[in-house]
PDB file of N, CA and C in Angstrom:
ATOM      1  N   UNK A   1      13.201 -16.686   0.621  1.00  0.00           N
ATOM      2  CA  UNK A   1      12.118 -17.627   0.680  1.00  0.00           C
ATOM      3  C   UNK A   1      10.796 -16.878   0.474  1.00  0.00           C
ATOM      4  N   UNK A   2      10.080 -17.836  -0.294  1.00  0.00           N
ATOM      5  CA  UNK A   2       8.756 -16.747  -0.353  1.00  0.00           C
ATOM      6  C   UNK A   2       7.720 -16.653   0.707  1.00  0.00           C
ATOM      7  N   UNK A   3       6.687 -16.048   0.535  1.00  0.00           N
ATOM      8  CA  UNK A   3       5.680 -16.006   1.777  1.00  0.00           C
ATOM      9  C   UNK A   3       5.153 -17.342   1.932  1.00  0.00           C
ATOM     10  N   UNK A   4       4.495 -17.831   1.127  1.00  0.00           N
ATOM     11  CA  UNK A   4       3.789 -19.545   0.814  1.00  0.00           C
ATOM     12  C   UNK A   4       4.719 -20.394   1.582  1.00  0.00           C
ATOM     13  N   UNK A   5       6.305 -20.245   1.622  1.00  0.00           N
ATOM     14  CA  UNK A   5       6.581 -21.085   2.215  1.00  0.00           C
ATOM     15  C   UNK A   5       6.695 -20.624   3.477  1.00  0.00           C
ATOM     16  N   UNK A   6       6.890 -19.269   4.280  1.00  0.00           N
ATOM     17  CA  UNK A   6       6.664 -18.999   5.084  1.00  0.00           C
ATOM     18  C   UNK A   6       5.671 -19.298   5.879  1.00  0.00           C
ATOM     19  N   UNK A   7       4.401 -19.626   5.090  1.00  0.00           N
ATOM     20  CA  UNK A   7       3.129 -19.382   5.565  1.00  0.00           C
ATOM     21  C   UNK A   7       3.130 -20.729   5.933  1.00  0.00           C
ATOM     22  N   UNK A   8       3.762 -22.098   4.696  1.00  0.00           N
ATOM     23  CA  UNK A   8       3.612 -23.462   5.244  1.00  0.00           C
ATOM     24  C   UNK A   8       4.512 -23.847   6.579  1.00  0.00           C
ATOM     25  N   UNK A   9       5.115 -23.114   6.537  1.00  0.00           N
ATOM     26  CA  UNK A   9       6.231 -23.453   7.770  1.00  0.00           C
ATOM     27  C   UNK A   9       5.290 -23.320   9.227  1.00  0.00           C
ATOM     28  N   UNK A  10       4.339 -22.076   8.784  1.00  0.00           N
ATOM     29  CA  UNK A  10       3.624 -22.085  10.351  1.00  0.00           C
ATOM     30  C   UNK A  10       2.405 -22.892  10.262  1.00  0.00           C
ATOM     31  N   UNK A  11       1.659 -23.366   9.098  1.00  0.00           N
ATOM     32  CA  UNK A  11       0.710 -24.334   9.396  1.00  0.00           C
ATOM     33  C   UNK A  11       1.440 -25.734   9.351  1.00  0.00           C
ATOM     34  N   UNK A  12       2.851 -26.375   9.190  1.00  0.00           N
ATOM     35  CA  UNK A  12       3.462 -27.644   9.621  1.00  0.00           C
ATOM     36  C   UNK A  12       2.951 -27.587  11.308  1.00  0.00           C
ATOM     37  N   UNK A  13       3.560 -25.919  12.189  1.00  0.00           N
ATOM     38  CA  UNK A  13       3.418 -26.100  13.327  1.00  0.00           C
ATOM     39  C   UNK A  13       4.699 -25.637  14.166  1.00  0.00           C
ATOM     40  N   UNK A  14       5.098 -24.888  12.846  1.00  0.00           N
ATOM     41  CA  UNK A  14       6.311 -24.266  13.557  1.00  0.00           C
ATOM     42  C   UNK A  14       5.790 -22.569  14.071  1.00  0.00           C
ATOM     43  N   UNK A  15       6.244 -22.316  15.626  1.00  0.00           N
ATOM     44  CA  UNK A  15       5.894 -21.329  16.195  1.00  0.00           C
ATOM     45  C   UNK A  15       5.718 -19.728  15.035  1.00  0.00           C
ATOM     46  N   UNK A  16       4.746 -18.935  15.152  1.00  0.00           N
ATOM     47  CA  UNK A  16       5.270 -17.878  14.709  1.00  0.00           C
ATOM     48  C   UNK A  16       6.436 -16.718  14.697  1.00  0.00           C
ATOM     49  N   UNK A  17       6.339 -16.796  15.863  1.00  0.00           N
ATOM     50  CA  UNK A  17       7.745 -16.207  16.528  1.00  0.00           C
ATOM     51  C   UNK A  17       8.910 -16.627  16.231  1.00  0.00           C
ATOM     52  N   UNK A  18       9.031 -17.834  15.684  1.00  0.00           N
ATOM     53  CA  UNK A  18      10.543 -18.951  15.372  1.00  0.00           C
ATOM     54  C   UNK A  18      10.267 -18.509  13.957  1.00  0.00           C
ATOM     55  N   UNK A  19       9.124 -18.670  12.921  1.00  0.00           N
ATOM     56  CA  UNK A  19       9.213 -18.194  11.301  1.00  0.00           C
ATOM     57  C   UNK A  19       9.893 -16.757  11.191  1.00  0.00           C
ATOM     58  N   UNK A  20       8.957 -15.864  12.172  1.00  0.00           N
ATOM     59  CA  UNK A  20       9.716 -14.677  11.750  1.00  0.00           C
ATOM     60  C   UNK A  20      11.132 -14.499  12.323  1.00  0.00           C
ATOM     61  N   UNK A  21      11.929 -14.821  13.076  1.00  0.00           N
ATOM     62  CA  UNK A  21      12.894 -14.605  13.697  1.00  0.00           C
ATOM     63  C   UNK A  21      13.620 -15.598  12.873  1.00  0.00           C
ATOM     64  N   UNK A  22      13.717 -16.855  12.000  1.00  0.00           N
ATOM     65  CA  UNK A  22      14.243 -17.482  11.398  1.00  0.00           C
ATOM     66  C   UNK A  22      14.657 -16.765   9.649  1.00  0.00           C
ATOM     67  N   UNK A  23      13.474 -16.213   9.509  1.00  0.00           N
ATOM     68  CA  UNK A  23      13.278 -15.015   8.184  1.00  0.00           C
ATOM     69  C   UNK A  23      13.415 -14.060   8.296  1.00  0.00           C
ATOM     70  N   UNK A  24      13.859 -13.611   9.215  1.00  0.00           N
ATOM     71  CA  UNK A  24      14.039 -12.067   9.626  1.00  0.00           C
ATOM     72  C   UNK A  24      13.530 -11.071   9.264  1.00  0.00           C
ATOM     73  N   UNK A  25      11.959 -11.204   9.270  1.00  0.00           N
ATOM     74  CA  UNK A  25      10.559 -10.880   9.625  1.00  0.00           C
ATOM     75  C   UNK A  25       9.785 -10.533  10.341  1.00  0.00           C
ATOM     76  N   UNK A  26       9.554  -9.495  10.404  1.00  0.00           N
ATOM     77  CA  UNK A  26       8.263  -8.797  11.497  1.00  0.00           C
ATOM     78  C   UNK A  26       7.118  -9.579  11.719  1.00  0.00           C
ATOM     79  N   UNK A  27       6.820  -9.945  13.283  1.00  0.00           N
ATOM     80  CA  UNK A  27       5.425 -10.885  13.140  1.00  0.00           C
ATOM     81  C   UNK A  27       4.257 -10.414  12.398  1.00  0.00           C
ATOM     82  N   UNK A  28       4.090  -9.056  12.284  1.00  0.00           N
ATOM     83  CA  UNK A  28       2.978  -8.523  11.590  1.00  0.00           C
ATOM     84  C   UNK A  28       2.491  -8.326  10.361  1.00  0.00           C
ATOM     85  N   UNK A  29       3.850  -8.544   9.739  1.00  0.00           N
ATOM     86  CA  UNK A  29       3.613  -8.919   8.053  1.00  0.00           C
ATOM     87  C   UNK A  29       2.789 -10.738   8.072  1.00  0.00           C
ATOM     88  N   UNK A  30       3.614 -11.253   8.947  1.00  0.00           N
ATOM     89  CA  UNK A  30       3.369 -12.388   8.379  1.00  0.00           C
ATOM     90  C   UNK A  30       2.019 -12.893   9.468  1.00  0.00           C
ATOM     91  N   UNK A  31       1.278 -11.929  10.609  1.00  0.00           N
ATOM     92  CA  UNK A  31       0.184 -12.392  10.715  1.00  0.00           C
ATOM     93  C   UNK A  31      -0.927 -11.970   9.353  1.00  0.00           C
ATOM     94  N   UNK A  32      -0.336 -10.419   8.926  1.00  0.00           N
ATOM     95  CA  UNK A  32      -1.181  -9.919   7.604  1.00  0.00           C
ATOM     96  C   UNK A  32      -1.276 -11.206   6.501  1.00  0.00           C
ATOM     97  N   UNK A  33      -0.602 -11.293   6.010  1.00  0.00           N
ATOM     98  CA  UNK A  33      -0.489 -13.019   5.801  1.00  0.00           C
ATOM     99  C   UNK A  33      -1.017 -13.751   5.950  1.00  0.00           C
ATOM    100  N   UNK A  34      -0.931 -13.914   6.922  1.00  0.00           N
ATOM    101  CA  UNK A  34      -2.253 -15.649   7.381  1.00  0.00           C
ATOM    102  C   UNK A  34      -3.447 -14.829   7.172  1.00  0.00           C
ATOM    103  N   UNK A  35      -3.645 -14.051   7.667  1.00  0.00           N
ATOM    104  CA  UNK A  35      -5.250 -13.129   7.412  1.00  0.00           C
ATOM    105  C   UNK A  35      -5.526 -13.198   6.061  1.00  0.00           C
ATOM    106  N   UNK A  36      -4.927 -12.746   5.507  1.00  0.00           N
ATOM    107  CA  UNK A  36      -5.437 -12.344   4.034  1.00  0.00           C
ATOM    108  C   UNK A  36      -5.197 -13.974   3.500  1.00  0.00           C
ATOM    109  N   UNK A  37      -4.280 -14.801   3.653  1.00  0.00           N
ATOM    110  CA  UNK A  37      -4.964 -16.177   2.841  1.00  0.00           C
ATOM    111  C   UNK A  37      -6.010 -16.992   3.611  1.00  0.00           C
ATOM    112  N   UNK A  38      -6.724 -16.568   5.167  1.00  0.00           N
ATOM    113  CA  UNK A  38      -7.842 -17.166   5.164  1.00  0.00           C
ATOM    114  C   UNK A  38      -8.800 -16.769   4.518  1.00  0.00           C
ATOM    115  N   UNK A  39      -8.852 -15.584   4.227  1.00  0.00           N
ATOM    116  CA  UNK A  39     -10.177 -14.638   3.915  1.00  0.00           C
ATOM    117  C   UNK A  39     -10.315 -14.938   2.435  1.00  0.00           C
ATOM    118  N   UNK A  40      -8.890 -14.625   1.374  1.00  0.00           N
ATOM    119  CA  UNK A  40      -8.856 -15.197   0.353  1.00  0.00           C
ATOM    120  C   UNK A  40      -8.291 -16.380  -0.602  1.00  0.00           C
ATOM    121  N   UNK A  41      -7.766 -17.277   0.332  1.00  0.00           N
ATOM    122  CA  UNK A  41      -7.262 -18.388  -0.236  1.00  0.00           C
ATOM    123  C   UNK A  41      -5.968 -18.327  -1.006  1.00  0.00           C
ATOM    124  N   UNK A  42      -5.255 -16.640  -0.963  1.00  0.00           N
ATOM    125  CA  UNK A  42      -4.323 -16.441  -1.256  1.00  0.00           C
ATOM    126  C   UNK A  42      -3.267 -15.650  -0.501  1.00  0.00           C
ATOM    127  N   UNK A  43      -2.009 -15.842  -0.313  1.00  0.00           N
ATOM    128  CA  UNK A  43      -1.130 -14.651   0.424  1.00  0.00           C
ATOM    129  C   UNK A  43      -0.295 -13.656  -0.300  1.00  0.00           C
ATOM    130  N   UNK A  44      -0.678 -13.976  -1.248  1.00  0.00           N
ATOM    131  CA  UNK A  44       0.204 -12.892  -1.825  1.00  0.00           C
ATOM    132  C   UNK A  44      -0.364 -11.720  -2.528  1.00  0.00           C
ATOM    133  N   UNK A  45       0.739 -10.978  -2.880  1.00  0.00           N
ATOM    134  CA  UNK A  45       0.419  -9.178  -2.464  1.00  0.00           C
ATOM    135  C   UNK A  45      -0.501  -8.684  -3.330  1.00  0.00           C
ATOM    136  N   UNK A  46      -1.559  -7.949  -2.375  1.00  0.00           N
ATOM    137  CA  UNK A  46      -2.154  -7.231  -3.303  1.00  0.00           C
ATOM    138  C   UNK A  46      -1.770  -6.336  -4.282  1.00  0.00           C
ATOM    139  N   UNK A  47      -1.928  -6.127  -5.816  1.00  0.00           N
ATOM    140  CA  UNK A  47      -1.161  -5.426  -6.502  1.00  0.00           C
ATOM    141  C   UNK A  47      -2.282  -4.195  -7.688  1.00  0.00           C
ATOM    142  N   UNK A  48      -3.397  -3.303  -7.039  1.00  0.00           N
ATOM    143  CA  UNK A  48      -4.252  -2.776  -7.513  1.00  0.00           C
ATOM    144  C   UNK A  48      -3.232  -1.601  -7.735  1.00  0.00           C
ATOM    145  N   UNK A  49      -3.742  -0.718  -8.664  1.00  0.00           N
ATOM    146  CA  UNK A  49      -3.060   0.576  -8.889  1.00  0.00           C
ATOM    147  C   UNK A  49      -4.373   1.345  -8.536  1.00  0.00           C
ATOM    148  N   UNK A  50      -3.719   2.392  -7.699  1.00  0.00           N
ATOM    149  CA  UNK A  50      -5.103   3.594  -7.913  1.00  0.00           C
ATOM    150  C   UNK A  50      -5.399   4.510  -8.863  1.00  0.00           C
ATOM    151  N   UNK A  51      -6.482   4.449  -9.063  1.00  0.00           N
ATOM    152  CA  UNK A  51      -7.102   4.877 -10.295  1.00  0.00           C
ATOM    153  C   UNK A  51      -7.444   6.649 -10.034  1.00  0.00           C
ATOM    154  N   UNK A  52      -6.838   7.294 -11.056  1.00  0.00           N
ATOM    155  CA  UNK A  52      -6.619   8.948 -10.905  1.00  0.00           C
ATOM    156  C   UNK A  52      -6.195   9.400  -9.837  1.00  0.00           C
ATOM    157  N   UNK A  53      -5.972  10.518  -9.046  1.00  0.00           N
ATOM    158  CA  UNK A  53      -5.032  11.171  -8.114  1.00  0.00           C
ATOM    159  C   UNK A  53      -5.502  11.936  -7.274  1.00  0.00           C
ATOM    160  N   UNK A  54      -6.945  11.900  -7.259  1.00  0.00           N
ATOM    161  CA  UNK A  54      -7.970  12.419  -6.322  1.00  0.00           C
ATOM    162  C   UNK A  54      -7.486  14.294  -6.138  1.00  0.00           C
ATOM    163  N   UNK A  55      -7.281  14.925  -7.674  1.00  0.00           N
ATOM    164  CA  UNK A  55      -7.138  16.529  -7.558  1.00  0.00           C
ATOM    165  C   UNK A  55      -7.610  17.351  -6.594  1.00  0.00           C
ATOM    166  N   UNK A  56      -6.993  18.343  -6.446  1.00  0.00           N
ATOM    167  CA  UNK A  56      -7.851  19.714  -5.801  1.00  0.00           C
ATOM    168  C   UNK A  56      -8.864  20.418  -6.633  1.00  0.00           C
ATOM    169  N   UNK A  57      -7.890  20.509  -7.404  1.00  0.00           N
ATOM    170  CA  UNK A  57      -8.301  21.479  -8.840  1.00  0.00           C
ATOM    171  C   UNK A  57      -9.706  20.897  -9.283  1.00  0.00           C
ATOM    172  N   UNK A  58     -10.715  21.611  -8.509  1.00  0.00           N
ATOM    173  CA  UNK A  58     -11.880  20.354  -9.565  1.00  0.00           C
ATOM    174  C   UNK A  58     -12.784  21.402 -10.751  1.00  0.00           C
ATOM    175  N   UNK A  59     -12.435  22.779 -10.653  1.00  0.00           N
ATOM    176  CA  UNK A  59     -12.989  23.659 -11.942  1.00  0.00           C
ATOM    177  C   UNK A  59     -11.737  24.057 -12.944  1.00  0.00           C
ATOM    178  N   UNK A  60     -11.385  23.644 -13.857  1.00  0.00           N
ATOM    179  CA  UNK A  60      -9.879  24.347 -14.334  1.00  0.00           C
ATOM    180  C   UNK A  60     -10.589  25.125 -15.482  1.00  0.00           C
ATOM    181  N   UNK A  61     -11.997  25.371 -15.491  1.00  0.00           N
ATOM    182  CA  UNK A  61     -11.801  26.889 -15.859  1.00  0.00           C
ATOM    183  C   UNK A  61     -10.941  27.992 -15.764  1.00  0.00           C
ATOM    184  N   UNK A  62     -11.471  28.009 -14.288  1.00  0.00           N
ATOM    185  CA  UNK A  62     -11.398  29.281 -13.244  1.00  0.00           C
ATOM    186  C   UNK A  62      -9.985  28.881 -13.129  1.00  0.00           C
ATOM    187  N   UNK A  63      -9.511  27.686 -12.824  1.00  0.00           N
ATOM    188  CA  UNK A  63      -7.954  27.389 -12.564  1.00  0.00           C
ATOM    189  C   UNK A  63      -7.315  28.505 -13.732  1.00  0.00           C
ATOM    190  N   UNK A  64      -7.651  28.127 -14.976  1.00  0.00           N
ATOM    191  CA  UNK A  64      -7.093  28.967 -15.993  1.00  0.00           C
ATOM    192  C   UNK A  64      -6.894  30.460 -15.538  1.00  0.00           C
ATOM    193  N   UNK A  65      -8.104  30.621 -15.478  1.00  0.00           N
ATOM    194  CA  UNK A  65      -8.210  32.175 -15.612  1.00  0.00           C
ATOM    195  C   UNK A  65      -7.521  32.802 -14.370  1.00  0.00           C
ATOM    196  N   UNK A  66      -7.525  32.258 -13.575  1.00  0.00           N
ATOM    197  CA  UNK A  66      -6.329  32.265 -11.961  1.00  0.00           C
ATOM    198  C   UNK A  66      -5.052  32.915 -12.681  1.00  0.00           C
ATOM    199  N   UNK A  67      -4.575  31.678 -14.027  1.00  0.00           N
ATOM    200  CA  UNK A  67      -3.055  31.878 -13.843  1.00  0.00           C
ATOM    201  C   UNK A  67      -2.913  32.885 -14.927  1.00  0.00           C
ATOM    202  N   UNK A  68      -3.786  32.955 -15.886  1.00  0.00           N
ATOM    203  CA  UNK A  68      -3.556  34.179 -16.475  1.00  0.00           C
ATOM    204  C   UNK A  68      -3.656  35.112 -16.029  1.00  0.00           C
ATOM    205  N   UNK A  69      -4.436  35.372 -15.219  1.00  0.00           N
ATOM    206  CA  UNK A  69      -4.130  36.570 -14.024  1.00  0.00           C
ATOM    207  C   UNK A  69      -3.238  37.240 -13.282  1.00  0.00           C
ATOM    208  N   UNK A  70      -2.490  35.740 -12.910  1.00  0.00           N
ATOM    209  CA  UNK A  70      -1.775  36.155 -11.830  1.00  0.00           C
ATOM    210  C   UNK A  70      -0.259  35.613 -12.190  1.00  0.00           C
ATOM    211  N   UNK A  71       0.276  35.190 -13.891  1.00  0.00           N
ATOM    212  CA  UNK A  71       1.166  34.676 -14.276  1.00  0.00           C
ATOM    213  C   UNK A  71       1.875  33.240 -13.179  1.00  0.00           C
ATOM    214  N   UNK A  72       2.792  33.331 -12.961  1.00  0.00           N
ATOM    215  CA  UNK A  72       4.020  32.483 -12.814  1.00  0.00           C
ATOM    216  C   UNK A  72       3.799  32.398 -11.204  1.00  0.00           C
ATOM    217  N   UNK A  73       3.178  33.205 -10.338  1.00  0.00           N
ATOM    218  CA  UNK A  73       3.561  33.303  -8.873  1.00  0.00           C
ATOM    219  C   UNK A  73       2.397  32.092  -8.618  1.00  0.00           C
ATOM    220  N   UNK A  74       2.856  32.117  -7.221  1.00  0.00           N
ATOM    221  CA  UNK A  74       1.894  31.276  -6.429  1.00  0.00           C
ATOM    222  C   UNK A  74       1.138  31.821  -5.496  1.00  0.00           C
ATOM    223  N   UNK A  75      -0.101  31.768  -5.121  1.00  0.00           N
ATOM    224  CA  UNK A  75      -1.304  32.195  -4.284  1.00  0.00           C
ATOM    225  C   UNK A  75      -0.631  33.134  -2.575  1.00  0.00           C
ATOM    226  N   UNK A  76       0.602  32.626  -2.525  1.00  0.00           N
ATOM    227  CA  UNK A  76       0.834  33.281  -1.621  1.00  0.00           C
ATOM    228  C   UNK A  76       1.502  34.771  -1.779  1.00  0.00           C
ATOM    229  N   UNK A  77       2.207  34.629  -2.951  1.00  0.00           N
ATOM    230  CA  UNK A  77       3.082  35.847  -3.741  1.00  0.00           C
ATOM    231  C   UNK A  77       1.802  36.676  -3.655  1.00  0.00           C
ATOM    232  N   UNK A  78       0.656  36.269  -4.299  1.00  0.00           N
ATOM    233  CA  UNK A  78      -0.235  37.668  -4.716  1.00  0.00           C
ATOM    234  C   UNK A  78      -1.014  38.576  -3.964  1.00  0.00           C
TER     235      UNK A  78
END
């Protein structure tokens, strides 16, 4: 069953505790749920991708010149 109908089941007036235990559902997904479709008029999942990978590496100059240096090992080898 999807969330929407989950979600109508508890604004008919059926207990929360009886939706999730009937769906075999954690109450906390499905209070996240009611939260997020008051706030946005929708319940269903947010689906953003994050954008780049937030590196260490933020000079790859010097990164370069590291590994030509120091070939194949890792920072602890040297």
């Amino acid at each position: 069953m999807t969330r929407s109908a989950r979600i109508a089941a508890v604004k008919r007036g059926e207990r929360k505790k009886d939706v999730s235990q009937m769906f075999n559902i954690s109450r906390n997904p499905q209070h996240l749920w009611l939260k997020r479709e008051e706030q946005t008029g929708d319940c269903q999942a947010i689906t953003q991708h994050q954008q780049g990978c937030g590196h260490q590496i933020t000079d790859w100059k010097r990164f370069g010149e590291w590994v030509r240096e120091h070939g194949g090992g890792t920072r602890k080898e040297k």
